[in-house]
Protein backbone atom coordinates (compact mmCIF):
# COMPACT_ATOMS: atom_id res chain seq x y z
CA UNK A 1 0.00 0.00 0.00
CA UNK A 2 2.90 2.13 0.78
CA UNK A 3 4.45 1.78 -2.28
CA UNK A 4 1.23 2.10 -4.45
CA UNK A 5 0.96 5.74 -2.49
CA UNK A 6 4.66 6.67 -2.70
CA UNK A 7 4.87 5.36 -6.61
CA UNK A 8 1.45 7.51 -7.27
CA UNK A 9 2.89 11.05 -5.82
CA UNK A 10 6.11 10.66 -7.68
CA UNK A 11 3.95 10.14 -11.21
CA UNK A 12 1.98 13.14 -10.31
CA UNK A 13 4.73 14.99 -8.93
CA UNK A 14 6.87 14.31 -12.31
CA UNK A 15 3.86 15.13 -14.91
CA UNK A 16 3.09 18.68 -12.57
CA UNK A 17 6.67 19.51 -12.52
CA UNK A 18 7.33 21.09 -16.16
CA UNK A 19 4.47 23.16 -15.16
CA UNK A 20 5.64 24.56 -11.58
CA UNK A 21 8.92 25.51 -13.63
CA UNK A 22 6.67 27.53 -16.55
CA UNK A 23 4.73 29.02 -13.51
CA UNK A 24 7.73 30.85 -12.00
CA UNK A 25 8.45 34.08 -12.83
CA UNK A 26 10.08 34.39 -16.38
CA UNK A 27 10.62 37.86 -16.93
CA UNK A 28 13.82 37.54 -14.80
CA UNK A 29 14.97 35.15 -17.75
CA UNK A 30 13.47 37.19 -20.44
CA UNK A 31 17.14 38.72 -20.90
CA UNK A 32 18.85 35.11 -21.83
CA UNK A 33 17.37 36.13 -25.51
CA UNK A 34 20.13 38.39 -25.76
CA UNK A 35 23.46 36.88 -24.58
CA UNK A 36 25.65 40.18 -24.13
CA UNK A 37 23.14 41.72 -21.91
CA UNK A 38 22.97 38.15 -20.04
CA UNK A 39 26.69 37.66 -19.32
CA UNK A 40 26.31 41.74 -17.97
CA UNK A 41 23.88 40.52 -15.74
CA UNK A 42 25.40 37.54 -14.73
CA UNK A 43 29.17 39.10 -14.64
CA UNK A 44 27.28 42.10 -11.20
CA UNK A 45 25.10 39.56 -9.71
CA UNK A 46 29.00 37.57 -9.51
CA UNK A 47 30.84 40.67 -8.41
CA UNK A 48 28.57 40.99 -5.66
CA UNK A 49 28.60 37.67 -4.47
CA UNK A 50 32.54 37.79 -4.74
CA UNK A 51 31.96 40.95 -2.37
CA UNK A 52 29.97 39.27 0.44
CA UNK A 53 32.17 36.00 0.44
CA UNK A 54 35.13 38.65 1.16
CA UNK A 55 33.23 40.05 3.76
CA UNK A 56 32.78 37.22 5.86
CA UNK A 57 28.94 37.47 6.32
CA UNK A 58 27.40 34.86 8.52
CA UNK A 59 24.61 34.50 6.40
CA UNK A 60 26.19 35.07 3.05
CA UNK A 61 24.83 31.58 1.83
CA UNK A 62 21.32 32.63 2.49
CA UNK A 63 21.44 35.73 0.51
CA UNK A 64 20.28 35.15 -2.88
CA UNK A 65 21.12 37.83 -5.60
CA UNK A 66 19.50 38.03 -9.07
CA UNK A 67 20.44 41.50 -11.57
CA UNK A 68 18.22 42.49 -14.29
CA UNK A 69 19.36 43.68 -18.11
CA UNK A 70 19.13 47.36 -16.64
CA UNK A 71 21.40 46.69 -13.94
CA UNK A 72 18.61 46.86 -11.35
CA UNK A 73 19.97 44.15 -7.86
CA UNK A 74 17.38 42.01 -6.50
CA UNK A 75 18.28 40.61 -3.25
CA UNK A 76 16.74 37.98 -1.01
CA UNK A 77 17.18 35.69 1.58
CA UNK A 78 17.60 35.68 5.26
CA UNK A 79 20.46 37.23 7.41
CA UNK A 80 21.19 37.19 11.14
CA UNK A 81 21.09 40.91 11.77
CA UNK A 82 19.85 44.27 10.37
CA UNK A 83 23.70 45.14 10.45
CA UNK A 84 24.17 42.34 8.20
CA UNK A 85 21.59 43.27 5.95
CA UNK A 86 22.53 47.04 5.50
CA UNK A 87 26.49 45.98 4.63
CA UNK A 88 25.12 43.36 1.93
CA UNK A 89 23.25 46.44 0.79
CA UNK A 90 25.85 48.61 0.74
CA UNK A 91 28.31 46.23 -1.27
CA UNK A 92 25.78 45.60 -3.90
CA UNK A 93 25.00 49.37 -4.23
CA UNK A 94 28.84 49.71 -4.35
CA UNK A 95 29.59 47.42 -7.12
CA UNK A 96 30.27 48.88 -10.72
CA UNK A 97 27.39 48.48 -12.98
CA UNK A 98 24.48 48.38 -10.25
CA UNK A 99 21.75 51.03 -11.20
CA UNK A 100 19.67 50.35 -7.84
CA UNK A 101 19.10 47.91 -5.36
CA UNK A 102 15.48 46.02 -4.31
CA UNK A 103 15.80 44.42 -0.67
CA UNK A 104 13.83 41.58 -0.01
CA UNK A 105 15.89 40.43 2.65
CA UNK A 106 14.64 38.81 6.00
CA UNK A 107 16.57 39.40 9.53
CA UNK A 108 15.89 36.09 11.50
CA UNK A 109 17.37 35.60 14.43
């Protein structure tokens, strides 16, 4: 019975799945179309991540950052302090090629 139950939610699961992926926002991917503004993109949201390994933040793993093709920062995530939070901030807002910078961040703890 077990099995039958466990067997069931994994076909479900794996037929659903292409659509949880198509459900997720894809105007953060819309840029991929055009590969120079991509590897832009891609080349500050690694800068910035480069910046908050340096750093040392506690929570640097559980900062997630995404930049759009007009240089815009997204970040999110969780960090242990609102000090923490303001210098992650402050490196993105820092780093050549960053127009602005959206905090979604979280301070647990």
């Amino acid at each position: 019975m077990k099995y039958r139950l466990a067997t069931a939610c994994f076909a479900i699961g794996s037929m659903l799945a292409p659509f949880a992926v198509q459900a997720e926002d894809t105007n953060r991917d819309q840029d991929r179309a055009n590969p120079t503004a991509f590897v832009k993109d891609s080349a500050i949201t690694t800068k910035i991540k480069s910046k908050l390994a340096a750093e040392n933040l506690a929570s640097v793993k559980d900062i997630h950052v995404d930049t759009d093709q007009n240089g815009v920062v997204w970040m999110s995530g969780t960090v242990k302090s609102q000090s923490e939070a303001d210098q992650a901030l402050t490196i993105a807002r820092q780093t050549e090629g960053v127009k602005s910078v959206r905090n979604h961040m979280k301070v647990q703890g």
